[in-house]
PDB file of N, CA and C in Angstrom:
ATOM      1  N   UNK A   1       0.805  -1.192   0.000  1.00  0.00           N
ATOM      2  CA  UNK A   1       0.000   0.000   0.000  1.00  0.00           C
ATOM      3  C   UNK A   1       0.856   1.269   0.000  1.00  0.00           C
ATOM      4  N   UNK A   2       1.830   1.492   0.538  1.00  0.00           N
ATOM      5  CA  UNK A   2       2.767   2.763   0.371  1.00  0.00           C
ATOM      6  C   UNK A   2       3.280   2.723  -0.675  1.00  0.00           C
ATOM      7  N   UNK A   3       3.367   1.819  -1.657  1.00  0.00           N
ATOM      8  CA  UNK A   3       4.065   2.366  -2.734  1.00  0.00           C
ATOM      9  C   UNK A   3       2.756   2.922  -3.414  1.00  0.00           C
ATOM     10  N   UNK A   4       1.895   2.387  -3.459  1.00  0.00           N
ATOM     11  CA  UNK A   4       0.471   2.867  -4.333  1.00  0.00           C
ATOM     12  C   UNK A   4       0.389   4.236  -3.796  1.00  0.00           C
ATOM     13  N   UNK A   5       0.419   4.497  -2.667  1.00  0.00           N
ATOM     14  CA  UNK A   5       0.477   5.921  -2.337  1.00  0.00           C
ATOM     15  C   UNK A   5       1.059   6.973  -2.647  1.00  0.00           C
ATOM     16  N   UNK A   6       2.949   6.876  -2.902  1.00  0.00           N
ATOM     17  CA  UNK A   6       3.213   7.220  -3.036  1.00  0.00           C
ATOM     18  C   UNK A   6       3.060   7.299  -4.971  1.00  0.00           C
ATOM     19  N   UNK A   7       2.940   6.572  -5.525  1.00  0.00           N
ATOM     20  CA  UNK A   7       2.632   6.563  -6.566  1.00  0.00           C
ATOM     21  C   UNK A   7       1.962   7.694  -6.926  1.00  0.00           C
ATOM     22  N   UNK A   8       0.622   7.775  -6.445  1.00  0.00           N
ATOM     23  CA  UNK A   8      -0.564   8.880  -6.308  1.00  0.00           C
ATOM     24  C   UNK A   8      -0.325  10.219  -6.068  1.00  0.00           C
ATOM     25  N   UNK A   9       0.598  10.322  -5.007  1.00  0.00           N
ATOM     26  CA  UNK A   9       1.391  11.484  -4.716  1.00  0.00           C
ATOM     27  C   UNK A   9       2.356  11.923  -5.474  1.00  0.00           C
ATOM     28  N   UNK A  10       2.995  10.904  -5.950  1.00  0.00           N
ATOM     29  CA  UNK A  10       4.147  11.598  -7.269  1.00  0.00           C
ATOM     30  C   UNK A  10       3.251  12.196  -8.382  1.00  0.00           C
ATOM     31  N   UNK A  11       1.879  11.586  -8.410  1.00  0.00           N
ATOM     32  CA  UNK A  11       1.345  11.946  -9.767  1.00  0.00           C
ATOM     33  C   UNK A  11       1.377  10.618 -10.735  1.00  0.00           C
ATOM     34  N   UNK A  12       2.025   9.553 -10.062  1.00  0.00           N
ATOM     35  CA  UNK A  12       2.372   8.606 -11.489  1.00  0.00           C
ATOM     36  C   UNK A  12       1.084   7.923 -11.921  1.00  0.00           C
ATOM     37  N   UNK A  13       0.281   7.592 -10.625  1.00  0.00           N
ATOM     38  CA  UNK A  13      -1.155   7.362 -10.814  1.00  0.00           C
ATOM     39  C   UNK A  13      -2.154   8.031 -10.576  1.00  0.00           C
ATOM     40  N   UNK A  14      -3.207   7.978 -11.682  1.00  0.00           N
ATOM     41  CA  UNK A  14      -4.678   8.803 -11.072  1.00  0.00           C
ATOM     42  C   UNK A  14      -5.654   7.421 -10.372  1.00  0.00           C
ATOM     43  N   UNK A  15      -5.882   7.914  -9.483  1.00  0.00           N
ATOM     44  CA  UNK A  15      -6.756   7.406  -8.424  1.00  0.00           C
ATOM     45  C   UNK A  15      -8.698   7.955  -8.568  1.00  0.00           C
ATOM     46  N   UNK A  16      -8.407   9.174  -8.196  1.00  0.00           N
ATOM     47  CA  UNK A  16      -9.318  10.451  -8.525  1.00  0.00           C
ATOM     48  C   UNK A  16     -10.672   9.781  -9.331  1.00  0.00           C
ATOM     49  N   UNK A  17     -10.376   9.376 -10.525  1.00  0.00           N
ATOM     50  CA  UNK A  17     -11.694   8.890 -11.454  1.00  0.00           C
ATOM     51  C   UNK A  17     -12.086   7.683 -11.222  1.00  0.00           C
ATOM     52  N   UNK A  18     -11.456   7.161 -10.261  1.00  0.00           N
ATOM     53  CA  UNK A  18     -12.088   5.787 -10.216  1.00  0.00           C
ATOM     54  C   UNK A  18     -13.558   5.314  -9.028  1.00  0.00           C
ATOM     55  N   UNK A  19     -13.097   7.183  -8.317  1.00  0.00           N
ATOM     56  CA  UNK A  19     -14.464   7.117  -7.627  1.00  0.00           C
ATOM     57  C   UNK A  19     -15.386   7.406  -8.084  1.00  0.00           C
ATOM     58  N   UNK A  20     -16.705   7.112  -7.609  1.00  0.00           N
ATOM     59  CA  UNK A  20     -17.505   7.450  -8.324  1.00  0.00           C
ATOM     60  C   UNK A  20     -18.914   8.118  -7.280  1.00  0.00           C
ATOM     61  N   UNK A  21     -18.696   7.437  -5.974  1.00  0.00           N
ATOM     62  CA  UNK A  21     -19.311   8.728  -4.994  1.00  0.00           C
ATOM     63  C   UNK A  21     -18.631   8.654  -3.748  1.00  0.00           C
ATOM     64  N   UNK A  22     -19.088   9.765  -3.553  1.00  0.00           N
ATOM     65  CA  UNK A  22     -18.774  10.298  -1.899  1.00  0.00           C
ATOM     66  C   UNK A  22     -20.013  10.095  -1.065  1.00  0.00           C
ATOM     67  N   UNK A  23     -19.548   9.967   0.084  1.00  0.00           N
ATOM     68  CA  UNK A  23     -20.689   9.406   1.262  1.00  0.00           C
ATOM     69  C   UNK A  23     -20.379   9.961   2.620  1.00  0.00           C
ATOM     70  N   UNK A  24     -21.143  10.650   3.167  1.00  0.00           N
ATOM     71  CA  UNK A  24     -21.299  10.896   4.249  1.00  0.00           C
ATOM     72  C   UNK A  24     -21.248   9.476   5.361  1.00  0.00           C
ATOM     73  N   UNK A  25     -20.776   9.460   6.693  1.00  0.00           N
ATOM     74  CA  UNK A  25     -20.536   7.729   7.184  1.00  0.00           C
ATOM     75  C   UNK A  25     -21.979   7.335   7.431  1.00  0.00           C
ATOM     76  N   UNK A  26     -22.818   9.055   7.619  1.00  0.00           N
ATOM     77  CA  UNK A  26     -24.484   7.907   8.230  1.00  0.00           C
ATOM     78  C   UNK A  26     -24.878   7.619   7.213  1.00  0.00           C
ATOM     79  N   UNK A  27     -24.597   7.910   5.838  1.00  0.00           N
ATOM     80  CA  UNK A  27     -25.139   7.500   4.359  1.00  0.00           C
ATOM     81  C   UNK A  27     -24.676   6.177   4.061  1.00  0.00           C
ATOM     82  N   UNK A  28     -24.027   5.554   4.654  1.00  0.00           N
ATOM     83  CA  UNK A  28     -23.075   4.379   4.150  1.00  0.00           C
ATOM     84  C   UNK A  28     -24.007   3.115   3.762  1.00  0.00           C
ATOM     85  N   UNK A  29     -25.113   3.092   4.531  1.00  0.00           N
ATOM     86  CA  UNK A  29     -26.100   2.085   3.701  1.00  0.00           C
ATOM     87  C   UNK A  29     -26.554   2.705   2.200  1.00  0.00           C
ATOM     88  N   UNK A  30     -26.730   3.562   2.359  1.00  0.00           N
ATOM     89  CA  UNK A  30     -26.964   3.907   0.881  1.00  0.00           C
ATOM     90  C   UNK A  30     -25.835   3.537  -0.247  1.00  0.00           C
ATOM     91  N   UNK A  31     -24.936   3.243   0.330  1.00  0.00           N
ATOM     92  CA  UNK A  31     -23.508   3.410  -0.586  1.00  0.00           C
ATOM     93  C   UNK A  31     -23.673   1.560  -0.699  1.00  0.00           C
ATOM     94  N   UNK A  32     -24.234   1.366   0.388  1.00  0.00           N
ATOM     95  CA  UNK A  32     -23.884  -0.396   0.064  1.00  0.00           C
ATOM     96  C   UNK A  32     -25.285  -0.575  -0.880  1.00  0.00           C
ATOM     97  N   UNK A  33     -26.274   0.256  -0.903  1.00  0.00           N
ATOM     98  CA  UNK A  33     -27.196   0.049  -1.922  1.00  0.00           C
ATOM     99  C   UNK A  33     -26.637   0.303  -3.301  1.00  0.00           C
ATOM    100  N   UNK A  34     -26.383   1.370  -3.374  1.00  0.00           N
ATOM    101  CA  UNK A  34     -25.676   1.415  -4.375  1.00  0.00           C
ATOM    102  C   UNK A  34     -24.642   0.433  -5.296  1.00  0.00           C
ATOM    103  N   UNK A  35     -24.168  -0.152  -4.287  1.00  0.00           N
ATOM    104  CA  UNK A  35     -23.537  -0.968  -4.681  1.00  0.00           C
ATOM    105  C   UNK A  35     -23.987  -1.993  -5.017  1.00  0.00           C
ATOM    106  N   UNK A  36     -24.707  -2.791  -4.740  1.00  0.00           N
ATOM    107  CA  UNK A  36     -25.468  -4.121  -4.694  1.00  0.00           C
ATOM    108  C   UNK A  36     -26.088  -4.050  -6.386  1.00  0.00           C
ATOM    109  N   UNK A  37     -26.613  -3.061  -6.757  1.00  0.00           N
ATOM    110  CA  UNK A  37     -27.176  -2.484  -7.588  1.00  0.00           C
ATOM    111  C   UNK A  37     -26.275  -2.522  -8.912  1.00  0.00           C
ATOM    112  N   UNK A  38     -25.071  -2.069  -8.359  1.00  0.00           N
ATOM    113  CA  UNK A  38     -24.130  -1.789  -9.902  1.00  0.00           C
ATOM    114  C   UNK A  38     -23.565  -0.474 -10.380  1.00  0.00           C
ATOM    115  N   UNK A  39     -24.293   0.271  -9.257  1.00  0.00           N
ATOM    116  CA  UNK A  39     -24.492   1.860  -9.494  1.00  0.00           C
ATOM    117  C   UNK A  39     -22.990   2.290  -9.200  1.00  0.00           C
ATOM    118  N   UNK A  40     -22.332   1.860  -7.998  1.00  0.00           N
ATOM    119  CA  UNK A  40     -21.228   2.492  -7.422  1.00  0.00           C
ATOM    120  C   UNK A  40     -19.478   1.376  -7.660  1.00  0.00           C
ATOM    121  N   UNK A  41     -18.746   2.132  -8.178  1.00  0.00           N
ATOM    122  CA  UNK A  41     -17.450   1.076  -8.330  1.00  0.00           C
ATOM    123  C   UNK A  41     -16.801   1.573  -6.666  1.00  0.00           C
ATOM    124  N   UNK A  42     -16.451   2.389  -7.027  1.00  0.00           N
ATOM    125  CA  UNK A  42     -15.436   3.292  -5.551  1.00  0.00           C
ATOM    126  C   UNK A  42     -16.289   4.489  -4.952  1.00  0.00           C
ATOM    127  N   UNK A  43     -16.689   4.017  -3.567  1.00  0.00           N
ATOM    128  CA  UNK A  43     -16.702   5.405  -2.714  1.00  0.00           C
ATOM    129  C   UNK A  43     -16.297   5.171  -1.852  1.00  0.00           C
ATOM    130  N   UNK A  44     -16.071   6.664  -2.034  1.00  0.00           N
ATOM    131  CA  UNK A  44     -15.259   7.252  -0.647  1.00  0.00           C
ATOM    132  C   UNK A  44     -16.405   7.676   0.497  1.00  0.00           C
ATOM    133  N   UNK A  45     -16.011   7.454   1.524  1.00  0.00           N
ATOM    134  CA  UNK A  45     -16.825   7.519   3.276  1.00  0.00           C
ATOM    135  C   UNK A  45     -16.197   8.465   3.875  1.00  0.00           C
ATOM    136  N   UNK A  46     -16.695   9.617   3.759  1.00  0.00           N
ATOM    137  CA  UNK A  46     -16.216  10.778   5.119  1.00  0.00           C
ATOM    138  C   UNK A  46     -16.614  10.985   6.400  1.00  0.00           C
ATOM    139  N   UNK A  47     -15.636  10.538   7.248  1.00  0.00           N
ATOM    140  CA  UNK A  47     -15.818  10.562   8.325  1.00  0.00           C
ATOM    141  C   UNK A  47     -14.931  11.818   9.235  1.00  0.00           C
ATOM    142  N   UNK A  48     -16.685  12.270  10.279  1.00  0.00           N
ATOM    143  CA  UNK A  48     -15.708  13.412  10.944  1.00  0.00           C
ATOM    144  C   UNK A  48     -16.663  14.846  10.580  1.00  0.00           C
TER     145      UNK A  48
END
């Protein structure tokens, strides 16, 4: 995992487009709906 990171951070990889939503953490069932569905490849969960 740190090299993937750093990867990301050099710029050598885009990460960025592979999400496809953002989620609030009390939304997170929605995100697993989403998912189940087909709707969602990568989200991200903000917590805080």
């Amino acid at each position: 995992m740190p090299k993937i990171v750093d990867a990301y951070m050099e710029g050598r990889i885009e990460i960025d487009p592979l999400v496809t939503h953002t989620l609030r953490l009390e939304d997170i069932n929605h995100g697993f709906e989403l998912m189940h569905r087909g709707e969602s490849i990568r989200s991200v969960v903000l917590y805080g």
